[in-house]
N, C-alpha and C. Protein backbone atom coordinates (compact mmCIF):
# COMPACT_ATOMS: atom_id res chain seq x y z
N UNK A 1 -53.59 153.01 45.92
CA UNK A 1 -52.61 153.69 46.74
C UNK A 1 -51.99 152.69 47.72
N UNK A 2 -50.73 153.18 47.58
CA UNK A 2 -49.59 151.87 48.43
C UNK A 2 -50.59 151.96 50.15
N UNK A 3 -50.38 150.58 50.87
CA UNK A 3 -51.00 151.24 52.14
C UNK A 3 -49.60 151.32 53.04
N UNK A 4 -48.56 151.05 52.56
CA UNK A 4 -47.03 151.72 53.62
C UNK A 4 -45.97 152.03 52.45
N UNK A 5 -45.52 153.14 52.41
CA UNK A 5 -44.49 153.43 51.49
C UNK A 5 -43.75 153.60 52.20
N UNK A 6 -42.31 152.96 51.96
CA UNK A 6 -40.97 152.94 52.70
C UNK A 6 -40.19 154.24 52.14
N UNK A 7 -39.80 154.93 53.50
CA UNK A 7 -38.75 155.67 53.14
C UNK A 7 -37.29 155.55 53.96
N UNK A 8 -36.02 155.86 53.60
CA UNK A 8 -34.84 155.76 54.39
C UNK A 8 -34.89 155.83 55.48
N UNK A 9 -35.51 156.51 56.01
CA UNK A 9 -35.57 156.39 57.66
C UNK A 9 -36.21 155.39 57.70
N UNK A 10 -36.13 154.47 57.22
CA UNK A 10 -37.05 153.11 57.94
C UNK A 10 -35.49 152.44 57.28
N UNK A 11 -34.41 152.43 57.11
CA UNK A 11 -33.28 151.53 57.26
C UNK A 11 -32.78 151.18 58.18
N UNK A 12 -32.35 149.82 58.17
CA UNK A 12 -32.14 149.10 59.39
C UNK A 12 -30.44 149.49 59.89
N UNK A 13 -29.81 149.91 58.56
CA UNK A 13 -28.39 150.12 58.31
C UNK A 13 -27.91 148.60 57.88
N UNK A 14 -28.53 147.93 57.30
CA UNK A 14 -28.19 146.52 56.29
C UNK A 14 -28.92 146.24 55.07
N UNK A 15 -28.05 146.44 54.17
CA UNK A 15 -29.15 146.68 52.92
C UNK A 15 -29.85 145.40 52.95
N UNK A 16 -28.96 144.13 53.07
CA UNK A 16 -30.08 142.53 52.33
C UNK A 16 -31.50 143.00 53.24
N UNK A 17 -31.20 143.44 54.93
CA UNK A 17 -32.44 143.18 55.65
C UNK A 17 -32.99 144.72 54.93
N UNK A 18 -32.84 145.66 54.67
CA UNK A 18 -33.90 146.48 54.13
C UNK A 18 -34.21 146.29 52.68
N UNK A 19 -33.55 145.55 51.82
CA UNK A 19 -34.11 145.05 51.17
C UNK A 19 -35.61 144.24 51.18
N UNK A 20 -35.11 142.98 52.47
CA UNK A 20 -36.32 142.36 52.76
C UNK A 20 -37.54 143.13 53.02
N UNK A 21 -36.71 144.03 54.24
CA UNK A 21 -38.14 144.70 54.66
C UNK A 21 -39.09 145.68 53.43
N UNK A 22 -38.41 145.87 52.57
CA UNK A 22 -39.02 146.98 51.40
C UNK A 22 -39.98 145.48 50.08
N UNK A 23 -39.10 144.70 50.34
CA UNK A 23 -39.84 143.51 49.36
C UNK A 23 -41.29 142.49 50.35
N UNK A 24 -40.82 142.63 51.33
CA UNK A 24 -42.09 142.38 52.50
C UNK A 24 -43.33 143.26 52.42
N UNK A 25 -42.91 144.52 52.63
CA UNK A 25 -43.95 145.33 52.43
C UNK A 25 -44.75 145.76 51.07
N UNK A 26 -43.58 145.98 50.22
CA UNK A 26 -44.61 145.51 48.46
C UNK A 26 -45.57 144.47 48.47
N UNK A 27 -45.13 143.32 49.39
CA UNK A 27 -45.85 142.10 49.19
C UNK A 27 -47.30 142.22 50.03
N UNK A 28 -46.97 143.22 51.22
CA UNK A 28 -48.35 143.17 51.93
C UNK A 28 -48.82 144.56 50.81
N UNK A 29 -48.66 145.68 50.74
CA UNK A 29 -49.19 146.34 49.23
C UNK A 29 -50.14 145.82 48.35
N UNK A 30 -49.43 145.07 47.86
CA UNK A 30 -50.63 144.10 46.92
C UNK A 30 -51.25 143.20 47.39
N UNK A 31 -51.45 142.65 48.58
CA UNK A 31 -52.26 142.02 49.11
C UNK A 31 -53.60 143.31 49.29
N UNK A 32 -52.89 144.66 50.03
CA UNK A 32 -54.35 145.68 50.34
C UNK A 32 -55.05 146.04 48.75
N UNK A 33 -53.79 146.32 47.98
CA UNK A 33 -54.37 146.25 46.52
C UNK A 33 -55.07 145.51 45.85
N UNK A 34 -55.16 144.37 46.14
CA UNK A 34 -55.99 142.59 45.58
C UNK A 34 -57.05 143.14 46.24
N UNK A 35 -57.52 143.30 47.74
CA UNK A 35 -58.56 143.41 48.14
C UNK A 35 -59.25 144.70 47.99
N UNK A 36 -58.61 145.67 47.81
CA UNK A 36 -59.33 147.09 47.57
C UNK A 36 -60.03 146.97 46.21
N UNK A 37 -59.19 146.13 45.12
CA UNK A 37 -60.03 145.85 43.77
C UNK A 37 -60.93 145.27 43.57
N UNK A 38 -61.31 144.62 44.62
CA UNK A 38 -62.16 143.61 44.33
C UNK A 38 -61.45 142.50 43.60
N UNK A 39 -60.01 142.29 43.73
CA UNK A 39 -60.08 140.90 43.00
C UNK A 39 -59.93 139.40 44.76
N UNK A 40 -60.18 138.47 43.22
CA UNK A 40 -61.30 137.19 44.41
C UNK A 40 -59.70 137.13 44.86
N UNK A 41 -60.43 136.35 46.24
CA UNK A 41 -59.91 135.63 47.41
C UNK A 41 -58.50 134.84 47.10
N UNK A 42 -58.35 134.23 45.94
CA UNK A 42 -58.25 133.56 45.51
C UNK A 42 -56.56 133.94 45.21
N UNK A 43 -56.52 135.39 44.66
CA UNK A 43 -55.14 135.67 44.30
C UNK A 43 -54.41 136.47 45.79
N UNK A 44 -55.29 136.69 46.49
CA UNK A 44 -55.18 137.26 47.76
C UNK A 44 -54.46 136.14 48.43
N UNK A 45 -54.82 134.84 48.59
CA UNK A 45 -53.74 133.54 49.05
C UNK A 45 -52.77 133.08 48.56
N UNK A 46 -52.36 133.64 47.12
CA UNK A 46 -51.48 133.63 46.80
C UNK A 46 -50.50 134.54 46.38
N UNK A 47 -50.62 135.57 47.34
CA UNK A 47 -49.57 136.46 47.42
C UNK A 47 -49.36 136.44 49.10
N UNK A 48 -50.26 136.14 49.89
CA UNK A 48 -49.71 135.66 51.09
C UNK A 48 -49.04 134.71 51.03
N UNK A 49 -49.62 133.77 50.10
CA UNK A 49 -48.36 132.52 50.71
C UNK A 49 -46.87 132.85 50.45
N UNK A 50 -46.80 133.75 49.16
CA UNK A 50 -45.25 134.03 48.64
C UNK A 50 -44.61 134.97 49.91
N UNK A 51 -45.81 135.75 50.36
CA UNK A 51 -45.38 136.96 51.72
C UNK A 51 -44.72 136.08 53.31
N UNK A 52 -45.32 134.63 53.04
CA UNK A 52 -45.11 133.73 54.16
C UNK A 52 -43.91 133.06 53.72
N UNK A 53 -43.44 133.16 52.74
CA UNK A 53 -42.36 132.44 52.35
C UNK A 53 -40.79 133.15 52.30
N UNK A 54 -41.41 134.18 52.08
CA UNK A 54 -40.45 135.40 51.86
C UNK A 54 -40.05 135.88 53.18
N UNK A 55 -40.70 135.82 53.80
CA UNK A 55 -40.79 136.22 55.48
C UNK A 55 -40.06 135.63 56.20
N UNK A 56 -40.12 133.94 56.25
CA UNK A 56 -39.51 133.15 57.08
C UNK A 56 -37.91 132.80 56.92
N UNK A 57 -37.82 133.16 55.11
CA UNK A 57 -36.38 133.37 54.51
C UNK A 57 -35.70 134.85 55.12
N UNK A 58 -36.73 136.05 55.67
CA UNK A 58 -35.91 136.95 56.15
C UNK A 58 -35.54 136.82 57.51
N UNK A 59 -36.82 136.31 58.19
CA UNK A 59 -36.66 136.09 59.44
C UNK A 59 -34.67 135.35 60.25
N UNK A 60 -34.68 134.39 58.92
CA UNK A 60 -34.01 133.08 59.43
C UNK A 60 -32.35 134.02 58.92
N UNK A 61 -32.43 135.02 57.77
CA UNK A 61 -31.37 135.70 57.55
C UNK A 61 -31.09 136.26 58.41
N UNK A 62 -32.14 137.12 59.41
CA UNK A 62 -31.82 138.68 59.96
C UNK A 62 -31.32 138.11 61.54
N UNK A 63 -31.70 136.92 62.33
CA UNK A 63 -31.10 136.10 62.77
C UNK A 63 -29.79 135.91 62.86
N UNK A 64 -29.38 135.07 61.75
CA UNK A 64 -28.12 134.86 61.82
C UNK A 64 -27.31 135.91 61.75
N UNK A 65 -27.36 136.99 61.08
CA UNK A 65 -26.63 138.15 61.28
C UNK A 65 -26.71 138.90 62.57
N UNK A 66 -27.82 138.39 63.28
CA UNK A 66 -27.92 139.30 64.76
C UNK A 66 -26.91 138.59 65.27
N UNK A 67 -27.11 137.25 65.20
CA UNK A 67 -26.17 136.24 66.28
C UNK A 67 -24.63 136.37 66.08
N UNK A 68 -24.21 137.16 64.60
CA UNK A 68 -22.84 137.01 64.31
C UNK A 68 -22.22 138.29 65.18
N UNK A 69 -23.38 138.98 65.07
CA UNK A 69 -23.26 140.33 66.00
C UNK A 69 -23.30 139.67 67.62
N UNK A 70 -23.71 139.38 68.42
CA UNK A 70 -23.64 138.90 69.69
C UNK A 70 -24.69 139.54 70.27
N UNK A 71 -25.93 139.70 69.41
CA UNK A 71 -26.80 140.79 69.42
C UNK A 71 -27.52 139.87 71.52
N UNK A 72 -27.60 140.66 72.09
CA UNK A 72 -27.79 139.67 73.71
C UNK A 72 -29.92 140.04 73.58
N UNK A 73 -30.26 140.74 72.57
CA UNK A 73 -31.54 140.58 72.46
C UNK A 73 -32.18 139.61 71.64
N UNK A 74 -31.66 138.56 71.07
CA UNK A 74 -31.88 137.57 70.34
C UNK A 74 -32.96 137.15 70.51
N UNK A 75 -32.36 135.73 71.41
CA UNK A 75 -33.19 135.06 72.21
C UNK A 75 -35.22 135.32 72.21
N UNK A 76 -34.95 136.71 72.73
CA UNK A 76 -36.88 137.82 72.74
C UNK A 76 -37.06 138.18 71.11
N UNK A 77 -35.99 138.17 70.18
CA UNK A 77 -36.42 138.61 68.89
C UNK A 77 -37.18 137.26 67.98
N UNK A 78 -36.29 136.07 68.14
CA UNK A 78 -36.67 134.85 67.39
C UNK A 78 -37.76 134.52 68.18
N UNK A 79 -38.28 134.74 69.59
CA UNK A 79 -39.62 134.68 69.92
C UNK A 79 -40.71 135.16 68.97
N UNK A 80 -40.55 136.65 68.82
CA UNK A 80 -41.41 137.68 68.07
C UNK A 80 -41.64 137.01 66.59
N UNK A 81 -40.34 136.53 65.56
CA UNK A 81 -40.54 135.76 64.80
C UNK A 81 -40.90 134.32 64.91
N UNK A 82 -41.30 133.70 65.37
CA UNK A 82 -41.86 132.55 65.77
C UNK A 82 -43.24 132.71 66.17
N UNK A 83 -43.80 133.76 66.87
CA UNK A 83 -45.17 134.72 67.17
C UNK A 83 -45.54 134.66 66.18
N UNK A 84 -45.16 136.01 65.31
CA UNK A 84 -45.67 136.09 64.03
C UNK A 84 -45.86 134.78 63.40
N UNK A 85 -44.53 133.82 62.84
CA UNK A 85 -44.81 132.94 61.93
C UNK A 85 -46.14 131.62 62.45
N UNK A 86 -46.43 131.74 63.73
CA UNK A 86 -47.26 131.00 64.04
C UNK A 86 -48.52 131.63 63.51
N UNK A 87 -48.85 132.88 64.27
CA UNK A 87 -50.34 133.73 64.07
C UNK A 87 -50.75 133.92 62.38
N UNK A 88 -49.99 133.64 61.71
CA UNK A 88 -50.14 134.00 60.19
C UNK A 88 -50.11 132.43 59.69
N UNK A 89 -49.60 131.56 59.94
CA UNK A 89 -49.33 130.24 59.39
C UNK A 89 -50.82 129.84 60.13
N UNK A 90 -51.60 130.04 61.55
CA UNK A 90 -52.96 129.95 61.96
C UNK A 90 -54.12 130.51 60.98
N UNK A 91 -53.74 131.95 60.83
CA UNK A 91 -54.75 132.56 60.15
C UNK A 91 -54.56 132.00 58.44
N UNK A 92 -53.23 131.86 58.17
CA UNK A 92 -53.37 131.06 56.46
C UNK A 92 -54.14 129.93 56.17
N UNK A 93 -54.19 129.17 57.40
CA UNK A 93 -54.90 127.96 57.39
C UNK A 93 -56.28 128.09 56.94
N UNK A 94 -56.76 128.97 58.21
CA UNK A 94 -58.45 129.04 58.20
C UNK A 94 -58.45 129.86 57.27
N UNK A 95 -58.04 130.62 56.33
CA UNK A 95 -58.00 131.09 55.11
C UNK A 95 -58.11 130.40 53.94
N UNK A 96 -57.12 129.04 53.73
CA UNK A 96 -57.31 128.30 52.74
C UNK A 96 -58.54 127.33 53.25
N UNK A 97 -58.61 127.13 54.22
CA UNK A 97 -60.30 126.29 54.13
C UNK A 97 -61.36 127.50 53.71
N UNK A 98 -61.52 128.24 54.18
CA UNK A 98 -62.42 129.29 53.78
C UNK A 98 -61.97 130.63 53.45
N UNK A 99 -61.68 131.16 51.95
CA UNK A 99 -61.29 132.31 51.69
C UNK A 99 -61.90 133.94 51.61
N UNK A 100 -62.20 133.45 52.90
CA UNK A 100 -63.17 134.96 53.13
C UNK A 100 -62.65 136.39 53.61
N UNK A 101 -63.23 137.21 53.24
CA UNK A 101 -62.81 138.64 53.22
C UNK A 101 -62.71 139.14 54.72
N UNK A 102 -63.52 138.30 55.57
CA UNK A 102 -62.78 138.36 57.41
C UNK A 102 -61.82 138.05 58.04
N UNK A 103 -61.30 137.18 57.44
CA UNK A 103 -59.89 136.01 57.66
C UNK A 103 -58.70 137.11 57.18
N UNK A 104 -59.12 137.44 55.55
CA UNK A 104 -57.97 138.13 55.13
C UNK A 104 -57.75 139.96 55.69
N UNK A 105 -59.04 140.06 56.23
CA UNK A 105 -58.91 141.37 57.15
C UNK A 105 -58.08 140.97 58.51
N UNK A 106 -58.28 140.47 58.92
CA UNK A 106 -57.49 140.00 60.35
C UNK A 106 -55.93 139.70 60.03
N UNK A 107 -55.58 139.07 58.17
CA UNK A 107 -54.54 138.70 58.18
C UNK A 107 -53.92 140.37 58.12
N UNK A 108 -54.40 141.15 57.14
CA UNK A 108 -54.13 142.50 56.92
C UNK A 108 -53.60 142.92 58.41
N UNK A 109 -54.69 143.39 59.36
CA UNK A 109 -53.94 143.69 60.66
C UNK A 109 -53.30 143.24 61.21
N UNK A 110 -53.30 141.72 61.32
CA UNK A 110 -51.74 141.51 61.88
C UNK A 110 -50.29 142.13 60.64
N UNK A 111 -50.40 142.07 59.17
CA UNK A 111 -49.63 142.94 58.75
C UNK A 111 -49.01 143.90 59.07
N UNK A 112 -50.20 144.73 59.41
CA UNK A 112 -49.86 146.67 59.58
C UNK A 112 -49.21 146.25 60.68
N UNK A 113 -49.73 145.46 61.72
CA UNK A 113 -49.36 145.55 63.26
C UNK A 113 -47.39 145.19 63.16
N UNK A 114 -47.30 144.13 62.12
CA UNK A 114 -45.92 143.90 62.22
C UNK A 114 -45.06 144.64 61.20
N UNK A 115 -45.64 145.22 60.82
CA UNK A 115 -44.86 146.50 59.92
C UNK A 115 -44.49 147.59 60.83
N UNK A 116 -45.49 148.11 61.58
CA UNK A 116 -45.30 149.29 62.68
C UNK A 116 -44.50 148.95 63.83
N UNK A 117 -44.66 147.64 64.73
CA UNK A 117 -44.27 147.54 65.61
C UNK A 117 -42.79 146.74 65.65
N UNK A 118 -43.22 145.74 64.36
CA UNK A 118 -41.90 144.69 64.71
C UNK A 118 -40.64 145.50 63.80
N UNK A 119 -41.20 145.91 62.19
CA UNK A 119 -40.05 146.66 61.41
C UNK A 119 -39.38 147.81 61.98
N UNK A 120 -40.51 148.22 61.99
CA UNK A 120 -40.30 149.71 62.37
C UNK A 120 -39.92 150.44 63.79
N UNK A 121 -40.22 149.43 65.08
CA UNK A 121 -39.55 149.70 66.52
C UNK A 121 -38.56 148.74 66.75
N UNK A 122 -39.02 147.36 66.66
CA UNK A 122 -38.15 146.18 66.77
C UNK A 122 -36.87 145.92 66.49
N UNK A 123 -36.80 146.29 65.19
CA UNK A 123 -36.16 146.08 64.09
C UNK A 123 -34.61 147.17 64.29
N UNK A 124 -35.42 148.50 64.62
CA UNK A 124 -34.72 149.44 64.75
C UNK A 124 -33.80 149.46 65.59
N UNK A 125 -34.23 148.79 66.78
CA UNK A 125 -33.04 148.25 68.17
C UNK A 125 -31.90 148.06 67.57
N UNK A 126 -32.03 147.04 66.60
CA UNK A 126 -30.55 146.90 66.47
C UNK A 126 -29.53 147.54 65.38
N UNK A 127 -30.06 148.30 64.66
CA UNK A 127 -29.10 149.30 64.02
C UNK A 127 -28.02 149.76 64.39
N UNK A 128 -27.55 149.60 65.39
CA UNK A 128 -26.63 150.32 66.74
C UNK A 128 -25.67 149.08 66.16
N UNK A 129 -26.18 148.19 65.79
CA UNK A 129 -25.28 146.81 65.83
C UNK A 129 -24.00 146.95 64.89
N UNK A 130 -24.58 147.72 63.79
CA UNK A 130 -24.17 147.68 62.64
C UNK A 130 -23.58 148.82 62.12
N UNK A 131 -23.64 150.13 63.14
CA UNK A 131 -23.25 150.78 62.41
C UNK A 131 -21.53 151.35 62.51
C-alpha cells in the first residue's frame, strides 16, 4: 500500500511542478515499498539516489519559475531546499557506508516530513502566483 497517494488538491496550479511532486512521491512509495518487503538495503539506495537526483532537478526548476514570478518568498524557499538537500545528501552518506534499516528509517521521516510540510504547506504558498 502506497504510503502518500496524491490527489488534485495537492496541485500546485503548474503541471511540470506537480508533475515533479507526483513523480517525487512514487519515488519515496517505493522506497516504503522496498522496505516493507523486505527487499535488501541495497535497492533501497538506489532508489534514493534516483529520489536525490530527481529532487534537486525539481528543486532548481520550481525556483526559477518562482523567480520569473517575483515570487518575494524566495530567498526562505531555496533555504528550505538547500535544508533538505543537505539533511538527505548527510543521511545518504552514512547510508552508503552502512546500509542499515535505521539510517533508511530516519531517511523515510525526513521524507513524510517533506511531503507534508514542504509539498503540501510550502509549496502551496505559492499557487496564488500562478493562477
Amino acid at each position: 500500500m502506497a504510503l502518500f497517494i496524491w490527489k488534485n488538491s495537492f496541485s500546485v496550479g503548474v503541471d511540470c511542478l506537480d508533475t515533479d511532486h507526483i513523480i517525487i512521491t512514487s519515488l519515496i512509495n517505493h522506497i516504503d515499498d522496498a522496505k516493507l518487503s523486505g527487499t535488501d538495503e541495497a535497492a533501497v539506495g538506489m532508489i534514493l539516489s534516483a529520489l536525490m537526483s530527481y529532487a534537486i532537478g525539481h528543486f532548481r526548476r520550481e525556483e526559477q519559475l518562482l523567480a520569473e514570478k517575483g515570487d518575494s518568498n524566495l530567498p526562505a524557499h531555496i533555504e528550505q531546499h538547500h535544508l533538505v538537500e543537505r539533511q538527505l545528501a548527510d543521511l545518504y552518506a552514512d547510508y552508503q557506508s552502512c546500509p542499515d534499516p535505521e539510517t533508511s528509517r530516519e531517511i523515510m521521516e525526513l521524507l513524510n516530513y517533506w511531503i507534508t510540510e514542504h509539498i503540501l504547506r510550502v509549496d502551496m504558498r505559492y499557487k496564488v502566483l500562478f493562477s
